[in-house]
Structure formats: structure tokens, C-alpha cells
C-alpha atoms as a PDB file:
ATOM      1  CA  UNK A   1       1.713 -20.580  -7.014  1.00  0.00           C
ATOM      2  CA  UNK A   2       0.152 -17.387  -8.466  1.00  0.00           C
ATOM      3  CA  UNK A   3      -3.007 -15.287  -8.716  1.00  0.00           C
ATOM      4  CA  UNK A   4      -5.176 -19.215  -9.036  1.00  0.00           C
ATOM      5  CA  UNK A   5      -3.777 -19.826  -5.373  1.00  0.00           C
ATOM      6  CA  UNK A   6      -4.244 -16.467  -4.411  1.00  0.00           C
ATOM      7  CA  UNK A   7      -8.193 -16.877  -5.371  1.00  0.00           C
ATOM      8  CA  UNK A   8      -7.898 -19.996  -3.310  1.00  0.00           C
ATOM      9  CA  UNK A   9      -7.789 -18.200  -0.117  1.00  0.00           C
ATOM     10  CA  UNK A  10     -10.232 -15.408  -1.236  1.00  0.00           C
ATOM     11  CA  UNK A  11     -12.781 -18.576  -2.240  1.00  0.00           C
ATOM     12  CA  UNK A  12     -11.953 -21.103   0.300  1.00  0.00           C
ATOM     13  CA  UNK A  13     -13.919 -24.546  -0.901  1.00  0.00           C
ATOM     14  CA  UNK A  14     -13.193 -26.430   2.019  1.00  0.00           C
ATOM     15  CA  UNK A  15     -16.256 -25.888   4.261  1.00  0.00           C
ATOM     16  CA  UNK A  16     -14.043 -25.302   7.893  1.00  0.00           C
ATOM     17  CA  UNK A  17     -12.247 -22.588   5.848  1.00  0.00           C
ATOM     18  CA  UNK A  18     -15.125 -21.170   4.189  1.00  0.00           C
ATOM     19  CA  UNK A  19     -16.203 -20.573   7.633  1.00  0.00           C
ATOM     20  CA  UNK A  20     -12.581 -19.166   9.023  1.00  0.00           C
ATOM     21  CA  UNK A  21     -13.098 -16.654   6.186  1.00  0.00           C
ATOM     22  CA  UNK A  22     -16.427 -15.907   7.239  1.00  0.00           C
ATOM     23  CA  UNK A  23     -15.330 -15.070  10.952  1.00  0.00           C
ATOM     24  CA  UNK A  24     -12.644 -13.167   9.611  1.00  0.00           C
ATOM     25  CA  UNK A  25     -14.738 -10.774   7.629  1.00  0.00           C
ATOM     26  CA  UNK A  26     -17.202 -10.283  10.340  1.00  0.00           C
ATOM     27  CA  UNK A  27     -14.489  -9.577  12.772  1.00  0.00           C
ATOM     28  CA  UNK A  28     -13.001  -6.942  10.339  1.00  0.00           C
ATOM     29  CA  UNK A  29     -16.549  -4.856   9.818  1.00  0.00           C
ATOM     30  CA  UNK A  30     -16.840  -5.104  13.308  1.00  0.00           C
ATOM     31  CA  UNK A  31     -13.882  -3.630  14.310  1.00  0.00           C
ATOM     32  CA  UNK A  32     -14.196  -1.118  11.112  1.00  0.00           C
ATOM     33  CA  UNK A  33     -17.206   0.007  12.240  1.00  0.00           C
ATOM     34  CA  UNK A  34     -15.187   0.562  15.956  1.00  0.00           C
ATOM     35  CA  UNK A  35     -13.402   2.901  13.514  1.00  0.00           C
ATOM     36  CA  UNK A  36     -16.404   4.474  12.302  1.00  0.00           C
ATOM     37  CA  UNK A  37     -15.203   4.020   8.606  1.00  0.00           C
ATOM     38  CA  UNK A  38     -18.539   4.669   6.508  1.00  0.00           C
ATOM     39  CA  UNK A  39     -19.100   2.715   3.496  1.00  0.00           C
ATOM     40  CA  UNK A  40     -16.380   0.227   3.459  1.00  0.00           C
ATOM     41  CA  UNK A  41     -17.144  -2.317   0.483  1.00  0.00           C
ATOM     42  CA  UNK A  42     -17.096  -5.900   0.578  1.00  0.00           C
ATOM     43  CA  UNK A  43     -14.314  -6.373  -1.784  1.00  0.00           C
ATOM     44  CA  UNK A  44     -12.175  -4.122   0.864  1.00  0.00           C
ATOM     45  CA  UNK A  45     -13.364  -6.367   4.211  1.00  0.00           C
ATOM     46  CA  UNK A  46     -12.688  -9.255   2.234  1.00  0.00           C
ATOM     47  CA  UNK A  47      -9.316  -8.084   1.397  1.00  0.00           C
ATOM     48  CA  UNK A  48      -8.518  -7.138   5.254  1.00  0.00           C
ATOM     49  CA  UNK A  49      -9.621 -10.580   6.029  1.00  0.00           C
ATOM     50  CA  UNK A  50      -6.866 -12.951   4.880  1.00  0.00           C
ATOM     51  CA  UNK A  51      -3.058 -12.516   4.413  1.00  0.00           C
ATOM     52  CA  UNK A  52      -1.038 -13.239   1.694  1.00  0.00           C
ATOM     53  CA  UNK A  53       2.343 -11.499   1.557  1.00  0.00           C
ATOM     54  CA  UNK A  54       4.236 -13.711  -1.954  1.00  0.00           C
ATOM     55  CA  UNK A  55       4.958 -11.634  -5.103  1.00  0.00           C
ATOM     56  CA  UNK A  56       4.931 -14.533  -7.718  1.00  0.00           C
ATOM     57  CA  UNK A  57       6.112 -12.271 -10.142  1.00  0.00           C
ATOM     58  CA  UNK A  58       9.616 -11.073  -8.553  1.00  0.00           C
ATOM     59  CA  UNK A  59      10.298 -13.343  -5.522  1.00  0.00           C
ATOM     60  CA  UNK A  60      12.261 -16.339  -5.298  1.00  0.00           C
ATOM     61  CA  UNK A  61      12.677 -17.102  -1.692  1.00  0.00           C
ATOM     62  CA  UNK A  62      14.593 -20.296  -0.663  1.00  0.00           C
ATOM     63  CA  UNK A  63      13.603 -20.151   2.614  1.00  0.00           C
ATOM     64  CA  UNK A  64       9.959 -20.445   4.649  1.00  0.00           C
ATOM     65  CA  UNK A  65       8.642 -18.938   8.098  1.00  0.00           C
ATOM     66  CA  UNK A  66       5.763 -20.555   9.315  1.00  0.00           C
ATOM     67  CA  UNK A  67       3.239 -18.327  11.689  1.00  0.00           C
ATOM     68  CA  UNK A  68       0.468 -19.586  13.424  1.00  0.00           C
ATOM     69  CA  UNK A  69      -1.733 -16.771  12.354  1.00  0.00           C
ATOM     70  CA  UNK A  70      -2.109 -13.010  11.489  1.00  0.00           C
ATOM     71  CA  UNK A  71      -4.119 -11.849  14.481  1.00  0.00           C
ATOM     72  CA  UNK A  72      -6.996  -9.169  14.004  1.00  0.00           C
ATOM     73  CA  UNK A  73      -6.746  -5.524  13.316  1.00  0.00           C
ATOM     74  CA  UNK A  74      -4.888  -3.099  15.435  1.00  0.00           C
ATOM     75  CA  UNK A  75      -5.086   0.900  15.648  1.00  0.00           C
ATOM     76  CA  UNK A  76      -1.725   0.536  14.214  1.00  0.00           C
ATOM     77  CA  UNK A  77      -2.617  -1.045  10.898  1.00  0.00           C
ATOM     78  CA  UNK A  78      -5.063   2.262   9.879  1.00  0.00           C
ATOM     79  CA  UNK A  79      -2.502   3.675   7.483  1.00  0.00           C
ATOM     80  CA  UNK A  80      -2.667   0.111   5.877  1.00  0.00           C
ATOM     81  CA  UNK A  81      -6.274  -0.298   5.869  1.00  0.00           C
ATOM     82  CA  UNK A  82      -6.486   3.029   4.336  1.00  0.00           C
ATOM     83  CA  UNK A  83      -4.374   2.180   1.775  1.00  0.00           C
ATOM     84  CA  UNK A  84      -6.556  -1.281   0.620  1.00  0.00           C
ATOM     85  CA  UNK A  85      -9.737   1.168   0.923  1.00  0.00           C
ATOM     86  CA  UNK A  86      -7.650   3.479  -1.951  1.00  0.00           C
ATOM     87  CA  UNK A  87      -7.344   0.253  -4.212  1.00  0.00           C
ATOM     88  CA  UNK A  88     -10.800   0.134  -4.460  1.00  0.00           C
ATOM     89  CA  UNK A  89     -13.120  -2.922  -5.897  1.00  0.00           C
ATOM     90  CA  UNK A  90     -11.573  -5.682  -7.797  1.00  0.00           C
ATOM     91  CA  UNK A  91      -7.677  -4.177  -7.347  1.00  0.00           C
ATOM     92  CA  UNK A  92      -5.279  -6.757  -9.399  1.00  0.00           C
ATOM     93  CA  UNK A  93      -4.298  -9.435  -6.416  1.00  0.00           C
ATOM     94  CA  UNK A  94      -0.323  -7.955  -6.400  1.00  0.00           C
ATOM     95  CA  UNK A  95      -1.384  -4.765  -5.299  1.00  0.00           C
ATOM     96  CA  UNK A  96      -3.247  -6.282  -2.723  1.00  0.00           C
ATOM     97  CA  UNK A  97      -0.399  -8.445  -1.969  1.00  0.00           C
ATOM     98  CA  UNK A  98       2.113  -5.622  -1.695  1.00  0.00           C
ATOM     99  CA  UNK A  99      -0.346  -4.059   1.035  1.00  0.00           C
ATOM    100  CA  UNK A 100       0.132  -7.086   2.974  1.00  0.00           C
ATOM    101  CA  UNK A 101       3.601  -6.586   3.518  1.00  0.00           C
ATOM    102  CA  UNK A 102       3.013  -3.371   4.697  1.00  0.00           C
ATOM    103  CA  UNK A 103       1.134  -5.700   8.085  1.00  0.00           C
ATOM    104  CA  UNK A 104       4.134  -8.086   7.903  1.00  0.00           C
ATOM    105  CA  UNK A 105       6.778  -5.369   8.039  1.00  0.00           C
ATOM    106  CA  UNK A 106       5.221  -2.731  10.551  1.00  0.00           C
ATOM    107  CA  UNK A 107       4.744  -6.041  12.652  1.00  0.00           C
ATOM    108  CA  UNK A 108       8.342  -6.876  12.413  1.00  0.00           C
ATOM    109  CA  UNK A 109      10.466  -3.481  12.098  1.00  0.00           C
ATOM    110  CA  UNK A 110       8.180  -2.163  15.027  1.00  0.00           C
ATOM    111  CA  UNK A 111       6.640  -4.303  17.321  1.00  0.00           C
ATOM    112  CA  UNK A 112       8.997  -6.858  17.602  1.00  0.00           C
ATOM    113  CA  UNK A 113      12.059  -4.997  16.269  1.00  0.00           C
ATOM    114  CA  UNK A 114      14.131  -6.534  18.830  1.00  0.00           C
ATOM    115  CA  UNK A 115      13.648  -9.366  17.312  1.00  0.00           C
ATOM    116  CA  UNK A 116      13.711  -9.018  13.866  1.00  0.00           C
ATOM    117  CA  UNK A 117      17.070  -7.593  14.344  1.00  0.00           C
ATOM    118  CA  UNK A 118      19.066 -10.244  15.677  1.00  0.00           C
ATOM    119  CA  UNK A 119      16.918 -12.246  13.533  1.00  0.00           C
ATOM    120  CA  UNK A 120      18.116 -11.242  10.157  1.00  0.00           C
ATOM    121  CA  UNK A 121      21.704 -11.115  11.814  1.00  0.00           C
ATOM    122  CA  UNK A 122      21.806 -14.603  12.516  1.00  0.00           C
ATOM    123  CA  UNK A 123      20.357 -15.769   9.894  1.00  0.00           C
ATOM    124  CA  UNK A 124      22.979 -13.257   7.424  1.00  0.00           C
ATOM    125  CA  UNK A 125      25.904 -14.814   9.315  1.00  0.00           C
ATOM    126  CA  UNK A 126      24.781 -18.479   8.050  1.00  0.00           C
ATOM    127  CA  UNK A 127      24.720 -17.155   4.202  1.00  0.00           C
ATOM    128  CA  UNK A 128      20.329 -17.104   4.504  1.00  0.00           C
ATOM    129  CA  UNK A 129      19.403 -13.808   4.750  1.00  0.00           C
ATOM    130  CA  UNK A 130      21.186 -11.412   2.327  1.00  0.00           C
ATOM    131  CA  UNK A 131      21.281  -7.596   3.781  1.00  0.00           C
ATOM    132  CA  UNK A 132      23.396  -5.531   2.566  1.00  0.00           C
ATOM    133  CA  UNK A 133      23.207  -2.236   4.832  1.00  0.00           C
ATOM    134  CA  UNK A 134      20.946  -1.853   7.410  1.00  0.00           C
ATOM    135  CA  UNK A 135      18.434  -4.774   8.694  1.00  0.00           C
ATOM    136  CA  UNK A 136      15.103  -1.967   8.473  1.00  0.00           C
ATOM    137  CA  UNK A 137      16.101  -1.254   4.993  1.00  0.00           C
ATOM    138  CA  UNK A 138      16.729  -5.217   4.185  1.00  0.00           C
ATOM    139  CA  UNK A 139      12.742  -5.537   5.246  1.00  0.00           C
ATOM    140  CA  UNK A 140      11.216  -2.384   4.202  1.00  0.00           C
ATOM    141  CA  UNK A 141      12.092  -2.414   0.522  1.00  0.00           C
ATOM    142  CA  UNK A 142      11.483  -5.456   0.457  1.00  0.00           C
ATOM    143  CA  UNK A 143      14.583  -7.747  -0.079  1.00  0.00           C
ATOM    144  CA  UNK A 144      13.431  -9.795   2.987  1.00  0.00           C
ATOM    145  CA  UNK A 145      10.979 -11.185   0.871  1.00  0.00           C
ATOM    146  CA  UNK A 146      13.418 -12.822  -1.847  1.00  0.00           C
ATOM    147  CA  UNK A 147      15.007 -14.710   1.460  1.00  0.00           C
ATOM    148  CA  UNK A 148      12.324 -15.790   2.627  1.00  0.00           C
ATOM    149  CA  UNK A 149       8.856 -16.795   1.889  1.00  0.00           C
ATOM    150  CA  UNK A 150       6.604 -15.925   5.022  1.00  0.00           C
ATOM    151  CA  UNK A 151       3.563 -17.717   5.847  1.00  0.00           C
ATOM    152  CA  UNK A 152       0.494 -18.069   8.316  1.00  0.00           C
ATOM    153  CA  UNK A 153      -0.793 -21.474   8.996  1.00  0.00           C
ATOM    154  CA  UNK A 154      -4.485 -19.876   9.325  1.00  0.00           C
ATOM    155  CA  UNK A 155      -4.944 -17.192   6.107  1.00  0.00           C
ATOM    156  CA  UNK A 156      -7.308 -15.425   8.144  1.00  0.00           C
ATOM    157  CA  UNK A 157      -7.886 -13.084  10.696  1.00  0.00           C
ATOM    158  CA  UNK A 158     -10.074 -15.167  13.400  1.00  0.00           C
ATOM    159  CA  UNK A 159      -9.984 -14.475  17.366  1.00  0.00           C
ATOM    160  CA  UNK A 160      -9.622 -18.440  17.366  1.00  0.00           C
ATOM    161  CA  UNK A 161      -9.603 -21.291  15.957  1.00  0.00           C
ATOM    162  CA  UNK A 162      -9.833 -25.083  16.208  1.00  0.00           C
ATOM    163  CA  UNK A 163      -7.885 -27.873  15.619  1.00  0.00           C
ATOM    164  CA  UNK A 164      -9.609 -29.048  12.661  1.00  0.00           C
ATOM    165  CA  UNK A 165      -9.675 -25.626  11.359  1.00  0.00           C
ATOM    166  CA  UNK A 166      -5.650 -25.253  11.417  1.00  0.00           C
ATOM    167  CA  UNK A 167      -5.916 -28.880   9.878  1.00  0.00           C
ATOM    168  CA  UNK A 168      -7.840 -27.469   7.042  1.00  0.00           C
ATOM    169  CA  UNK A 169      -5.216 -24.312   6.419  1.00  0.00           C
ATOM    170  CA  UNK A 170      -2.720 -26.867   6.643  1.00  0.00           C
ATOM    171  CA  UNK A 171      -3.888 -29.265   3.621  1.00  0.00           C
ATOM    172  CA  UNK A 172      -5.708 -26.251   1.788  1.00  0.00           C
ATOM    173  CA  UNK A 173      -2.602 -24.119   1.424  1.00  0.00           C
ATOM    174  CA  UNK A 174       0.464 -24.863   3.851  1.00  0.00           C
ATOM    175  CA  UNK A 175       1.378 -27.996   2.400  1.00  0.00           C
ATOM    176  CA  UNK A 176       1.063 -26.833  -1.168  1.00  0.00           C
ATOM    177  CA  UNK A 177       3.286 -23.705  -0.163  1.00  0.00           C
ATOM    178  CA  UNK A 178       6.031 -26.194   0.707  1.00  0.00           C
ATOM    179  CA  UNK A 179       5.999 -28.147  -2.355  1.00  0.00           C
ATOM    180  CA  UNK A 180       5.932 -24.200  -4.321  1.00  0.00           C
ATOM    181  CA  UNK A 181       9.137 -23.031  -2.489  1.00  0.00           C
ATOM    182  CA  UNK A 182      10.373 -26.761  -1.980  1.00  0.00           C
ATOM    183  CA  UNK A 183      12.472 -24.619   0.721  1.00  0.00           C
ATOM    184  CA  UNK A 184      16.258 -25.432   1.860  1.00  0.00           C
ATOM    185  CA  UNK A 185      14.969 -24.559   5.619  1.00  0.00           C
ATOM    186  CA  UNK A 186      11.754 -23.873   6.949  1.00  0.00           C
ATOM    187  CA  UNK A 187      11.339 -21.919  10.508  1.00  0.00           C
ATOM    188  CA  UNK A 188       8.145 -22.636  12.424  1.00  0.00           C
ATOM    189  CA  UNK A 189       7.453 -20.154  15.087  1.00  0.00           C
ATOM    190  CA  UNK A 190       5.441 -21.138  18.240  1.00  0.00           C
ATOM    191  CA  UNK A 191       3.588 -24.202  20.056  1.00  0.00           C
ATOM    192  CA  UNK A 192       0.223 -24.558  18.020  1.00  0.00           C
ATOM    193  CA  UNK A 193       2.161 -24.092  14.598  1.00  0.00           C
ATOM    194  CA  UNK A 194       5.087 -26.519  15.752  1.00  0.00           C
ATOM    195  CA  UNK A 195       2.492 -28.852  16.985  1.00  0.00           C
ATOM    196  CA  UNK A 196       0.296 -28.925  13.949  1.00  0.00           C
ATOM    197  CA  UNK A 197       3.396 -29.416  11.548  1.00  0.00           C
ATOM    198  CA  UNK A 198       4.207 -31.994  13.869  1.00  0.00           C
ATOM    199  CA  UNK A 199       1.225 -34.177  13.483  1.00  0.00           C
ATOM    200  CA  UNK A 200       1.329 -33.940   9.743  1.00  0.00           C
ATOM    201  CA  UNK A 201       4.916 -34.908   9.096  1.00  0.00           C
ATOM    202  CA  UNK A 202       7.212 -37.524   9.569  1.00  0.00           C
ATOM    203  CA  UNK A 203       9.814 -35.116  11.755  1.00  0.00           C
ATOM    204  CA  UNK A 204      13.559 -36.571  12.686  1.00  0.00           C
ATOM    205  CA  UNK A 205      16.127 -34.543  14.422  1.00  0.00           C
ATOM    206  CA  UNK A 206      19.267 -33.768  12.864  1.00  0.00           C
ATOM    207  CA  UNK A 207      21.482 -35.193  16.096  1.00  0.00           C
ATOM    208  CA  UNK A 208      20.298 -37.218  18.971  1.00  0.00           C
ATOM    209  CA  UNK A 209      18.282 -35.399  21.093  1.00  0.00           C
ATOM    210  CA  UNK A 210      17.603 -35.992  24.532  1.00  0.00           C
ATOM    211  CA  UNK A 211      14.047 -33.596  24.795  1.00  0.00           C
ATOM    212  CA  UNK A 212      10.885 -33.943  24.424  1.00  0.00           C
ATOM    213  CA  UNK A 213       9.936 -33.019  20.805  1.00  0.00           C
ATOM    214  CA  UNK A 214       6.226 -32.266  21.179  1.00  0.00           C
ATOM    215  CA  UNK A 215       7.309 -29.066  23.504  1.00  0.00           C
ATOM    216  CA  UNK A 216       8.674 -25.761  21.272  1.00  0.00           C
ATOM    217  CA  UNK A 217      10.219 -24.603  24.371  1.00  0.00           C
ATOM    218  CA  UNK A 218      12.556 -28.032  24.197  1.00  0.00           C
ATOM    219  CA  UNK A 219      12.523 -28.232  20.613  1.00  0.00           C
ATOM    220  CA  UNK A 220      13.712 -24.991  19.989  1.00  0.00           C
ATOM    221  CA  UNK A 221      16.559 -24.500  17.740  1.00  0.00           C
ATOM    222  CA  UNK A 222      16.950 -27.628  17.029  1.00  0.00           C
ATOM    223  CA  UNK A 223      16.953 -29.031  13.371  1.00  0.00           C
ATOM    224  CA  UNK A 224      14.658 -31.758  12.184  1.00  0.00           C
ATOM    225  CA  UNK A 225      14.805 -33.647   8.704  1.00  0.00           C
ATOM    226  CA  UNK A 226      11.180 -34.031   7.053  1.00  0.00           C
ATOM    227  CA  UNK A 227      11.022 -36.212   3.303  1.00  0.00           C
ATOM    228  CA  UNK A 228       6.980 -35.445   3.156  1.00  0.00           C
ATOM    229  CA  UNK A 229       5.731 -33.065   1.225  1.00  0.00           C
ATOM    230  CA  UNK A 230       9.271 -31.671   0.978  1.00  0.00           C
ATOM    231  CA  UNK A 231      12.421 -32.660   1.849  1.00  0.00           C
ATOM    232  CA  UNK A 232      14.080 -30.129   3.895  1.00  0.00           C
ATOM    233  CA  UNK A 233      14.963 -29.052   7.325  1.00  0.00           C
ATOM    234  CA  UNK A 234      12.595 -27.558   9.435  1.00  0.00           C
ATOM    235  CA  UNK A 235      13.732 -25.676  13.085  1.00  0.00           C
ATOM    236  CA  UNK A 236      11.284 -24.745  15.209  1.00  0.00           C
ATOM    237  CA  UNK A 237      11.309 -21.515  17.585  1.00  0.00           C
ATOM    238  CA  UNK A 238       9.754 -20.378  20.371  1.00  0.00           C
ATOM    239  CA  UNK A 239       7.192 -17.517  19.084  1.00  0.00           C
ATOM    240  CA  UNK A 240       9.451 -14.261  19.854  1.00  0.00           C
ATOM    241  CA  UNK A 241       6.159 -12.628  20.542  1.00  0.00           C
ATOM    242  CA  UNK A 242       5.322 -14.177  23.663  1.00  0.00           C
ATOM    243  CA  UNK A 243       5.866 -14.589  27.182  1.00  0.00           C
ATOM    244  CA  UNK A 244       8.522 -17.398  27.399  1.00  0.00           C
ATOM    245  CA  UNK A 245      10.643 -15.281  24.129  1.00  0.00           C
ATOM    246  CA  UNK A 246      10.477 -12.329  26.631  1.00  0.00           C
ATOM    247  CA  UNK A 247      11.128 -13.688  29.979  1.00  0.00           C
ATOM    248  CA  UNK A 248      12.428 -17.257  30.161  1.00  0.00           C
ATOM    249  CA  UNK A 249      14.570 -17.925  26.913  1.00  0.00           C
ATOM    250  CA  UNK A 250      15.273 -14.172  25.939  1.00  0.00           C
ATOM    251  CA  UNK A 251      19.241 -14.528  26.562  1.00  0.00           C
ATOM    252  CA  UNK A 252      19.020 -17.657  25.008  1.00  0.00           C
ATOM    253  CA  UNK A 253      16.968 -17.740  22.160  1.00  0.00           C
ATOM    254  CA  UNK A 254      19.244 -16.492  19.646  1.00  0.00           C
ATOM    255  CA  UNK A 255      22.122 -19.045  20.996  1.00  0.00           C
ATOM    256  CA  UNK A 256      19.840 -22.030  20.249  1.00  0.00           C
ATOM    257  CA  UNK A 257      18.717 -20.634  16.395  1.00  0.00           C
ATOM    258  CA  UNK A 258      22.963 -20.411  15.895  1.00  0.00           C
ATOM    259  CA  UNK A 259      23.484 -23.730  17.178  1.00  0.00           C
ATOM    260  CA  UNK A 260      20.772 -25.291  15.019  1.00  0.00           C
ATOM    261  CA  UNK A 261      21.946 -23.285  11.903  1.00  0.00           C
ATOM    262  CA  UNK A 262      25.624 -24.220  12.738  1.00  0.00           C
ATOM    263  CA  UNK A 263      24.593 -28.152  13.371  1.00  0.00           C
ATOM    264  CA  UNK A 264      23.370 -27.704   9.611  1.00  0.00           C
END
């Protein structure tokens, strides 16, 4: 997995993603022109229009987060998007990369610090994330990244998308992300991620379970065994974003990820 996969999302071949990127770029000069940013090249939409957050070069994550998708642009990301526009045309993809993280961490250290938090303690306490002073630091500089490997299901930033569109993303560049890490875990956050992985692997849970699979909000926290394309362990969690992460399982989510990682 290096700068040849990286290209892969920048030049989607498959025609569903070719159009995902499409959307995405449109969306992003739409919303830059909400901005009233002047002269914005195409290189620097383009590189707004996907995510991509894996240093080739220095990372070696064991571990993989599965998102459904990076949403669009928000008034908060203008330090970032002023930062790709300071690359300028034809920046080497790492720099590019590094400016992605910048997305990745403002989303986790500040909108959904309160998760990331217990997060990164939970997951220290079970020997797979390795802070060693405070959890901001452990993601800001960028040690969160070694852990683990984070990835969107759907590269680019679309108001929607269809089934056979995640489908695509899925066989395009999912699936050959899990064979790159080969991960010892792999955490899939929310319904239309869980339920996509779900179709396109042969899923078995750890211990008997008496749930219905197919829901995340009865899966969740629970471990499942997959042999294809990996072999590893997959949990899946309720998307800490959301409504149910917030209201209905917000004592309880963390309880459930613990009792999954201590089943393992």
C-alpha cells in the first residue's frame, strides 16, 4: 500500500467511483465558493475531495477502524483547507496525507472528544492503543496512527451514497486495506458500515450470541471471527457520533467495547 494506492483513489477506474469522486469535487467547489475562496485549482478540490489519512513510510498500525464516510466540509476544517491550498499543484501525496489527519484529529480531539477519550482508554487498558501521557497528545502528534490504521468505507466526500456505490469502495480499496494491515482487530463503527462488511464476509461471533447480528445496536461490542480476506476479529460499534451513542447506549457503550475486548 503506497503512493500506487494512493493514485487509486485520486483516479478511481471503477465507473460508480469515478462518479463518487465526481460528486465529491463538485460538492467541495460548491461549498468553496460558499467561502468565497477565489481561484482554488483543481489539483486543490481534488485533494479536498477524498481522504486518505496512512503514512506508508512510518506507520505500522496493527489495528483498523472502519468509518462509513468522511462527510463534507465544515467551517471548522478552513485552517485545513488553507493549509492543502499552501501545498499547491502536484504536492508529493504524504504531504497531502499528513493534511488529512489534521480532518481526522480535529474530528476526534474536538467534536467527539468525549469519545475519543474513553476510547483510547479502553483500548490502552487491553495492550492496543499505546499512550504514554495524555490521550490529545497520543492523537495529535500522531502516535494514534501507528495503533491504528483508520479508514472510510466511501474515500470521498458525497452528501450520499448508494448501495452499490459503498459496494464499489468496498472491493476498490477496503478489502485491499485489510489484506495491507492483515489487522489483529478491526473496529467498524455504525449501521451502513457494519451492514456492508456484513454482506461481504463470512462473520461468526466469538461466543454464542443470542441477538440479532444484522442490527449494530445488538451487535455492538461483540467480537466476530472473519477468515476472508483476512483472518481477524472484527467488533462492531454503534457510531459514537449519533443519536443512539448519545442518548440510548451512552452509559453503556464503553461497557460493551470492554467486554468484547476482554472476551478476546
Amino acid at each position: 500500500m503506497n503512493a500506487e494506492f494512493y493514485n487509486r483513489i485520486v483516479q478511481p477506474e471503477h465507473p460508480e467511483l469515478r462518479d463518487l469522486a465526481d460528486q465529491a469535487r463538485t460538492g467541495v467547489e460548491n461549498i468553496l465558493t460558499d467561502w468565497r475562496l477565489e481561484n482554488v485549482s483543481p489539483s486543490v478540490v481534488r485533494n479536498l475531495s477524498f481522504t486518505y489519512y496512512h503514512d506508508w513510510e512510518h506507520d505500522d498500525p496493527d489495528c483498523l477502524l472502519v468509518i462509513q464516510d468522511p462527510g463534507p466540509l465544515y467551517d471548522r476544517h478552513r485552517d485545513e483547507v488553507q493549509a492543502i491550498r499552501n501545498l499547491g499543484t502536484g504536492p508529493d501525496p504524504l504531504d497531502v496525507v499528513s493534511l488529512h489527519r489534521r480532518f481526522a484529529i480535529s474530528w476526534l480531539v474536538q467534536r467527539n472528544a468525549d469519545f475519543a477519550e474513553k476510547f483510547v482508554e479502553t483500548c490502552a487498558e487491553h495492550g492496543i492503543a499505546t499512550p504514554t501521557d495524555d490521550w490529545r497528545d497520543y492523537i495529535k502528534q500522531g502516535r494514534f496512527f501507528d495503533d491504528f490504521y483508520l479508514a472510510d468505507v466511501v474515500k470521498y466526500r458525497t452528501d450520499s451514497h448508494s448501495h452499490n456505490q459503498r459496494l464499489a469502495s468496498y472491493r476498490g480499496y477496503l478489502r485491499d486495506e485489510l489484506q495491507y494491515i492483515d489487522p489483529e482487530s478491526v473496529f467498524v463503527f455504525g449501521g451502513d458500515a457494519w451492514s456492508l462488511l456484513r454482506s461481504q464476509m463470512d462473520l461468526s461471533p466469538v461466543e454464542t450470541l443470542d441477538i440479532d447480528p444484522s442490527k449494530v445496536t445488538e451487535a455492538h461490542g461483540h467480537p466476530f471471527k472473519i477468515t476472508k480476506p483476512v483472518e481477524t476479529t472484527v467488533i462492531p460499534l454503534v457510531h459514537f457520533s449519533g443519536r443512539v451513542y448519545h442518548s440510548l447506549l451512552r452509559d453503556s457503550y464503553f461497557d460493551y467495547l470492554e467486554e468484547g475486548l476482554a472476551t478476546l
